[in-house]
N, C-alpha and C. Protein backbone atom coordinates (compact mmCIF):
# COMPACT_ATOMS: atom_id res chain seq x y z
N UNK A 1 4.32 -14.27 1.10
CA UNK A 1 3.71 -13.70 -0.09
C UNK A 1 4.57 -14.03 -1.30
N UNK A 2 3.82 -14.20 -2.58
CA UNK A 2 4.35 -14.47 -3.64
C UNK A 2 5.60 -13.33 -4.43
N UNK A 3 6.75 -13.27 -5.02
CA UNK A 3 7.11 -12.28 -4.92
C UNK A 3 6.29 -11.21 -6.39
N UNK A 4 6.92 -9.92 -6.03
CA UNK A 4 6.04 -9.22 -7.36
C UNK A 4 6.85 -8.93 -8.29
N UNK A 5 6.73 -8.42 -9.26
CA UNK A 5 6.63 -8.58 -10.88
C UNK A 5 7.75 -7.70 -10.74
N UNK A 6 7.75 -6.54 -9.54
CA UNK A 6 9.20 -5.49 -9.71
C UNK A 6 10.30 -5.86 -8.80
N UNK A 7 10.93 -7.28 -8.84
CA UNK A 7 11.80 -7.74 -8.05
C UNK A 7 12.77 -6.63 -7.34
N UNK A 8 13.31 -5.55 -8.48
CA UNK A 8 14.68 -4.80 -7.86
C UNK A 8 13.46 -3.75 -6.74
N UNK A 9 12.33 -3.85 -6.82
CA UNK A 9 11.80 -2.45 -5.83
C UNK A 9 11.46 -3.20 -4.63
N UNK A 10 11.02 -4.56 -4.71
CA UNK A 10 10.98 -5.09 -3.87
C UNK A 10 11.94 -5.57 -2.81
N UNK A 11 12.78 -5.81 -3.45
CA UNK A 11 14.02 -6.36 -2.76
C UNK A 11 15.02 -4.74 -2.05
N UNK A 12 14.81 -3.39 -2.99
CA UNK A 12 15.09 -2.15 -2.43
C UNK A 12 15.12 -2.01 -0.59
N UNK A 13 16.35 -2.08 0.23
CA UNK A 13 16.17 -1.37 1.61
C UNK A 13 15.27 -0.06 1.23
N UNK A 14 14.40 -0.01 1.67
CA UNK A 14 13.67 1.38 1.18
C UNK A 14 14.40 2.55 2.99
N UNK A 15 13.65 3.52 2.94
CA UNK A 15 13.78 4.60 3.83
C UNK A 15 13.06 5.02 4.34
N UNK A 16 12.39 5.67 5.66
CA UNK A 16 11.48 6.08 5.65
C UNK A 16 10.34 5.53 6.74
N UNK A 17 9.22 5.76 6.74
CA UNK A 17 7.83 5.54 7.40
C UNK A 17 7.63 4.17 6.82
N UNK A 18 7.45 3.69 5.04
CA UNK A 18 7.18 2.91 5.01
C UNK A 18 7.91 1.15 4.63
N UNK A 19 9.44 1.51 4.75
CA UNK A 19 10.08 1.00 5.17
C UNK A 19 10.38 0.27 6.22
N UNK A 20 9.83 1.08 7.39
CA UNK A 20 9.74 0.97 9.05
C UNK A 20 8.25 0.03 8.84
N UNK A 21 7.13 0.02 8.10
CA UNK A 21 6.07 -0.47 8.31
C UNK A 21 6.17 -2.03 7.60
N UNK A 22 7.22 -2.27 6.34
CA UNK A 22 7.19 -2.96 5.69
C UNK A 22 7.88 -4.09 6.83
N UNK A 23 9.32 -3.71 7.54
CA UNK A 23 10.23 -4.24 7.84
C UNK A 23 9.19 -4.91 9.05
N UNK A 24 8.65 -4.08 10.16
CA UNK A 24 7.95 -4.74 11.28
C UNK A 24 6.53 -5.91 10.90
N UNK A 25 5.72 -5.56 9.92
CA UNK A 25 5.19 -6.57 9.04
C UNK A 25 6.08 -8.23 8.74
N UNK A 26 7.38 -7.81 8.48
CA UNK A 26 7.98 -8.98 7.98
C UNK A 26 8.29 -9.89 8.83
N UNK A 27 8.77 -9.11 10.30
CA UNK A 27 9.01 -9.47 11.77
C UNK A 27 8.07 -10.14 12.08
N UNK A 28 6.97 -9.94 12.04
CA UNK A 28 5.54 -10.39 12.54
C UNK A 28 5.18 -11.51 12.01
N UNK A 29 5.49 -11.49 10.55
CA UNK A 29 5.05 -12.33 9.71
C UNK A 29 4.00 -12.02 9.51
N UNK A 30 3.68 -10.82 9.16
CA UNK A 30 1.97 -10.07 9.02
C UNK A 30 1.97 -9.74 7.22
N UNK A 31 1.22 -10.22 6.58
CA UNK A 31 0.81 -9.65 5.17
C UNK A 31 0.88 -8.42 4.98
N UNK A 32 0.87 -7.52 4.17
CA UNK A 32 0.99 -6.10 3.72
C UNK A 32 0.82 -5.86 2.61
N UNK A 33 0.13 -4.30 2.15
CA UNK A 33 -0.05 -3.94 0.76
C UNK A 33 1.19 -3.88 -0.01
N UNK A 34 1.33 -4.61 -1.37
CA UNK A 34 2.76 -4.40 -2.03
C UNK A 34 3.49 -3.03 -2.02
N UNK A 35 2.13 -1.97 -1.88
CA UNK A 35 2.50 -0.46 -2.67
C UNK A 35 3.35 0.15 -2.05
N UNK A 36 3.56 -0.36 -0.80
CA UNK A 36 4.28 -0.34 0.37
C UNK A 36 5.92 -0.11 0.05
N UNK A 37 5.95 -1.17 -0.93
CA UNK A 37 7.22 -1.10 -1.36
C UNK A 37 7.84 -0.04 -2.09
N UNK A 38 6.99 0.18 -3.28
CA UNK A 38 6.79 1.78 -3.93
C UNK A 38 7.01 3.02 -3.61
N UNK A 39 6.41 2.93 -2.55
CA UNK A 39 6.81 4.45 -1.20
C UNK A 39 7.91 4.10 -0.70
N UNK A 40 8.40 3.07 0.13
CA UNK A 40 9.60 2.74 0.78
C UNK A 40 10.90 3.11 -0.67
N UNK A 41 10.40 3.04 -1.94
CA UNK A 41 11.76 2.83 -2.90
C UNK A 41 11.87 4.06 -3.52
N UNK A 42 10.76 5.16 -3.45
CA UNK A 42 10.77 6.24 -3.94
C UNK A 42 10.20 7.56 -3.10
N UNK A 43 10.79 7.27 -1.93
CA UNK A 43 9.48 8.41 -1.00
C UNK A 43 8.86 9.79 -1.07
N UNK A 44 10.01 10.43 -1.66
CA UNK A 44 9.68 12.10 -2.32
C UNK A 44 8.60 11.65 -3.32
N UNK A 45 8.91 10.66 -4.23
CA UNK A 45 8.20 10.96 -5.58
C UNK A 45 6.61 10.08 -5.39
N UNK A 46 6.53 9.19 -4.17
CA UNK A 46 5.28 9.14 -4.39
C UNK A 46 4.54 9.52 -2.95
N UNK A 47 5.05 10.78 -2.36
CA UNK A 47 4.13 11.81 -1.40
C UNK A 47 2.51 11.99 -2.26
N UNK A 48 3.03 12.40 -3.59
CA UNK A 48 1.74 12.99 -3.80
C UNK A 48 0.46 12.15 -4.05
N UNK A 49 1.15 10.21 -4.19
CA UNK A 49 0.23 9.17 -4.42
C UNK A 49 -0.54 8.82 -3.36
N UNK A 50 0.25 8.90 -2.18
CA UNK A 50 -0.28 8.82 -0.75
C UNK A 50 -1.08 9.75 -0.57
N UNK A 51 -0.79 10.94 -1.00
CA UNK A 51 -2.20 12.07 -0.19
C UNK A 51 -3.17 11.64 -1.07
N UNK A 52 -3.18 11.04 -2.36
CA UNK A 52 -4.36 11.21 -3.08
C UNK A 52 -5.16 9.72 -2.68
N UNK A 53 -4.43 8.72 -2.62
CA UNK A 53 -5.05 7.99 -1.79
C UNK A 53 -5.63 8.14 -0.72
N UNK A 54 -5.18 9.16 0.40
CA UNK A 54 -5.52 8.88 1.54
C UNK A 54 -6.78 9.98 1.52
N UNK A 55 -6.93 10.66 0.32
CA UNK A 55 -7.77 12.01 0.48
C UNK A 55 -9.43 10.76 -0.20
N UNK A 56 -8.94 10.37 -1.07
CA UNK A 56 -9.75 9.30 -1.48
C UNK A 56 -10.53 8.74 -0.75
N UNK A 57 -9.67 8.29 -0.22
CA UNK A 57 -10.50 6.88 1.27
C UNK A 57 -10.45 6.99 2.27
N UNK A 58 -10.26 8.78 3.11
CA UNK A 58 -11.03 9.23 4.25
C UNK A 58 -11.03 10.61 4.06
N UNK A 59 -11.07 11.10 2.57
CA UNK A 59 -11.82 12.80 2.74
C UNK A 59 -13.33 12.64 2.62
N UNK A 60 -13.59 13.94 2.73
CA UNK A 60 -15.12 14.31 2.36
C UNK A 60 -16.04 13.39 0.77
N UNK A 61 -17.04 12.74 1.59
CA UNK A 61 -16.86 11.95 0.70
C UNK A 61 -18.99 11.53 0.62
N UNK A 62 -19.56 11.38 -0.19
CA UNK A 62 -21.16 10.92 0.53
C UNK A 62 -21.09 9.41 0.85
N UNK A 63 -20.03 8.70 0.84
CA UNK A 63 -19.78 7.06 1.04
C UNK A 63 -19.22 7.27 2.36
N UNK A 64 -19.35 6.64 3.52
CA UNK A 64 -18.60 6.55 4.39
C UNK A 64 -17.13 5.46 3.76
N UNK A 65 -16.06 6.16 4.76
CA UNK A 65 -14.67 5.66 4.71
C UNK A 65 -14.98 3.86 4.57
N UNK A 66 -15.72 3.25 5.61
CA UNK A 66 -16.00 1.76 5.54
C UNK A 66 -16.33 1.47 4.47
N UNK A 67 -17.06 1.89 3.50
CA UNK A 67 -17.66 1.69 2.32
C UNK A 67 -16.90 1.99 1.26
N UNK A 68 -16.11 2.85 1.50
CA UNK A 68 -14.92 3.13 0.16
C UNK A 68 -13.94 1.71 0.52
N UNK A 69 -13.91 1.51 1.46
CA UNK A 69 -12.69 0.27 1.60
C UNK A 69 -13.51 -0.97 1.35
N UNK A 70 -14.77 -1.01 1.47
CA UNK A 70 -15.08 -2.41 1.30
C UNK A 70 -14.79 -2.47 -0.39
N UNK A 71 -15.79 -1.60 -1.01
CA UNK A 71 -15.23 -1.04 -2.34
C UNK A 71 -13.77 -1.28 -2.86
N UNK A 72 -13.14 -0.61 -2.65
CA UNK A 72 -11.14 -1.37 -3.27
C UNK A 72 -11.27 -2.64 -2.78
N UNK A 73 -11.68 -3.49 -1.49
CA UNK A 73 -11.33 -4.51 -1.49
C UNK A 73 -12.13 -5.43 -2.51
N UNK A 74 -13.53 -5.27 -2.42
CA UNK A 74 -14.50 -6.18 -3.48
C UNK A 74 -13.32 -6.19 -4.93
N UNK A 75 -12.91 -4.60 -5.24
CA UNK A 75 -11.68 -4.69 -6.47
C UNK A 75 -11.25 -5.36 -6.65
N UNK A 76 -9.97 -4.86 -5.30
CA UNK A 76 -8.97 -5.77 -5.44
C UNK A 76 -8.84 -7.77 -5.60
N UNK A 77 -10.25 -8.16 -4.98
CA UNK A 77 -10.38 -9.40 -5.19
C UNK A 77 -10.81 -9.68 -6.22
N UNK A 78 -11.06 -9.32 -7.06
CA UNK A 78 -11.76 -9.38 -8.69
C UNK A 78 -10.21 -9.26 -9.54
N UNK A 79 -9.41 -8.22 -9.13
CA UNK A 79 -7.84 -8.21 -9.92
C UNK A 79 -7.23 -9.54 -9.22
N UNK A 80 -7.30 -10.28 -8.85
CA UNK A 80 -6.57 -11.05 -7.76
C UNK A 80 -5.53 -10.71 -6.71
N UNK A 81 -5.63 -9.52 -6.35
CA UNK A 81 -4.72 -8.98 -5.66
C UNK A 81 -4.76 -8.76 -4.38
N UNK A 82 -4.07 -8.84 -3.43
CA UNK A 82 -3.71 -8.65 -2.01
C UNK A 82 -4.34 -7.52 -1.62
N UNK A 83 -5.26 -7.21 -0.68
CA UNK A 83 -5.87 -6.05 -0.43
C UNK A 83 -5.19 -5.69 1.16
């Protein structure tokens, strides 16, 4: 992957759950969401980004969960971004 725009967060040993997800990704040589890095570099402070995401794109919702994700992804390919 290309690197991103916040070199020092990226390059951050982060801590944590998504640290552990970033690092085995890299092992693999498997792609991953950048935001990944974000949580791994700040984990207290972005708990509350994760629940709101995750309340987003599998709470109660009249879209099924598949349809909210096809949704960010159609997005994210319009921003040019890694989904």
């Amino acid at each position: 992957m290309d690197p991103m725009f916040l070199k020092d967060v990226e390059a951050h040993q982060g801590v944590g759950h998504y640290a552990s997800m970033i690092q085995r990704c890299r092992e693999a040589g498997k792609p991953f969401p950048r935001i990944w890095h974000l949580f791994a570099f700040k984990p207290k402070v972005t708990t509350a980004l994760s629940a709101l995401s995750e309340g987003i794109m599998r709470g109660p919702s009249p879209l099924p969960s598949g349809m909210r994700e096809l949704i960010a992804a159609f997005t994210s390919r319009g921003n040019h971004c890694l989904f």
